[in-house]
Protein backbone atom coordinates (compact mmCIF):
# COMPACT_ATOMS: atom_id res chain seq x y z
CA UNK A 1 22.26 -28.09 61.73
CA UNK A 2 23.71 -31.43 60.34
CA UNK A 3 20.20 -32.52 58.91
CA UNK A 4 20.01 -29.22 57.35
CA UNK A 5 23.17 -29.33 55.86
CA UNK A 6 22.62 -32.98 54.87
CA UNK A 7 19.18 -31.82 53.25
CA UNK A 8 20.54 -28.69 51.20
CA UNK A 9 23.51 -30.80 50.19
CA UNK A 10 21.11 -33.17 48.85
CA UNK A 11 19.05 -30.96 47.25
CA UNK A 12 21.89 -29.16 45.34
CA UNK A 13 22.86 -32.32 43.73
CA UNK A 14 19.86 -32.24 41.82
CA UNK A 15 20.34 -29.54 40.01
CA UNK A 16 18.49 -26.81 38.60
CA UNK A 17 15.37 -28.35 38.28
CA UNK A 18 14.94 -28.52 42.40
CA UNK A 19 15.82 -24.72 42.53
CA UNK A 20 13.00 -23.74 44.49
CA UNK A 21 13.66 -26.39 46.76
CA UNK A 22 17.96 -25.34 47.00
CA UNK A 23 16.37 -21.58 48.14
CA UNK A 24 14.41 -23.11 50.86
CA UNK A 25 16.84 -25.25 52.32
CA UNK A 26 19.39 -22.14 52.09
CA UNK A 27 16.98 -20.11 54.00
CA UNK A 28 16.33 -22.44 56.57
CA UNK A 29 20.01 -23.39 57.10
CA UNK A 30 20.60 -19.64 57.37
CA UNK A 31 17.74 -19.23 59.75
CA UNK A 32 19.84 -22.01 61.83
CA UNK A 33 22.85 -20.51 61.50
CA UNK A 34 21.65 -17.19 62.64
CA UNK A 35 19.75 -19.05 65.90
CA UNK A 36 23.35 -20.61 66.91
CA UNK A 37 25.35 -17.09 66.62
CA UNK A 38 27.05 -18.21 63.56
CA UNK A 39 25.58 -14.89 61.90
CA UNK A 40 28.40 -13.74 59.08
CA UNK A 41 27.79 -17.27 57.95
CA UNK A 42 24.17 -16.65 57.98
CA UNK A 43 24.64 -13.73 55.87
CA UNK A 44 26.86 -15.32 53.57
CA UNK A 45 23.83 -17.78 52.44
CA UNK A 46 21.31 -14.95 52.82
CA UNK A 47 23.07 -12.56 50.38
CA UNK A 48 23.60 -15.83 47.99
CA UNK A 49 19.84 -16.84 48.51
CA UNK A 50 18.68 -13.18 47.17
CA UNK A 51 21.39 -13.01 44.48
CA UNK A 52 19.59 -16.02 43.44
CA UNK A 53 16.12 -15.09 43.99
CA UNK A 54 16.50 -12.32 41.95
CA UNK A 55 17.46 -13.87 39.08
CA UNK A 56 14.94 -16.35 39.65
CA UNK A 57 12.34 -13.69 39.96
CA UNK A 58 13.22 -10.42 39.71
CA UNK A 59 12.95 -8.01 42.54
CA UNK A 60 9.06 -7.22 43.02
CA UNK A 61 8.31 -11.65 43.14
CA UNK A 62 7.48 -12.12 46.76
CA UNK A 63 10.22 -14.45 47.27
CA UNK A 64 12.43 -12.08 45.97
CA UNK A 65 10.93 -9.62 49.08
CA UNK A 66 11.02 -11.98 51.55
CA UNK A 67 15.02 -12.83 51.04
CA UNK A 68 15.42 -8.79 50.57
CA UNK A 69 13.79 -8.40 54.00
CA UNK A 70 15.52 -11.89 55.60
CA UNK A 71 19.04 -10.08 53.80
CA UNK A 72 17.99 -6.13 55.47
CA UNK A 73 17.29 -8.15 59.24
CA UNK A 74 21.43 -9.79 59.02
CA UNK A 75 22.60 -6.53 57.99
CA UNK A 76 21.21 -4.77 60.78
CA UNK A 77 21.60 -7.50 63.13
CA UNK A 78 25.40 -7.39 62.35
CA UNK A 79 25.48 -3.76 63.00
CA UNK A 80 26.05 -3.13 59.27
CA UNK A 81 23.36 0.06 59.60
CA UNK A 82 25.34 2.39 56.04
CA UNK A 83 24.51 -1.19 54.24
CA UNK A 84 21.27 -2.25 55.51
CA UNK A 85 19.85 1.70 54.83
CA UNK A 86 20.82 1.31 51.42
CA UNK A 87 20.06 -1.78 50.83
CA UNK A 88 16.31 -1.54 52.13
CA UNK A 89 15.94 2.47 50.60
CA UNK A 90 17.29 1.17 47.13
CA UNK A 91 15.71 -2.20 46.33
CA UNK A 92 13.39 -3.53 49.26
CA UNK A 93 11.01 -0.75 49.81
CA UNK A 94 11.06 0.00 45.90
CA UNK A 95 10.14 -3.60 45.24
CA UNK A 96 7.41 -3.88 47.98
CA UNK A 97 5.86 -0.97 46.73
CA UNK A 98 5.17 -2.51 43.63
CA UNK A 99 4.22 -5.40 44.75
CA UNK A 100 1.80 -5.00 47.80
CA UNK A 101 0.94 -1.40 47.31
């Protein structure tokens, strides 16, 4: 966790030309986060990773739909079913419909 942490806070400093490389290192410290229990944090950096994303990309990039689905797993693994239904009926399944048919 500290090397992730260390990398992402690295990264950041950059600026916005390393974007790509800021969404990564959010993902994988939220993958981290989520393997050590510490899963509202997790879904802090997951919601902020798609918010992100889709201004990037818009919603049908496939990085966009990877974060959706990453953002639709926390929900549901916090129990947060009303949100997660929504969530994937409203923008994910739209946007992966569009995108991979």
């Amino acid at each position: 966790l500290p090397v992730l942490e260390a990398n992402l806070a690295s990264e950041r400093r950059y600026g916005s030309s390393h974007i790509l490389a800021i969404l990564t290192g959010q993902m994988n410290l939220a993958i981290c986060l989520d393997q050590l229990g510490r899963r509202d944090e997790a879904l802090v950096l997951r919601r902020e990773t798609h918010a992100k994303e889709v201004a990037l990309h818009g919603y049908s990039h496939e990085r966009t739909i990877t974060a959706s689905y990453n953002l639709a797993v926390s929900l549901t693994t916090l129990e947060l079913y009303d949100e997660a239904k929504t969530f994937v009926r409203g923008r994910l399944l739209p946007a992966a419909q569009v995108t991979l048919g």
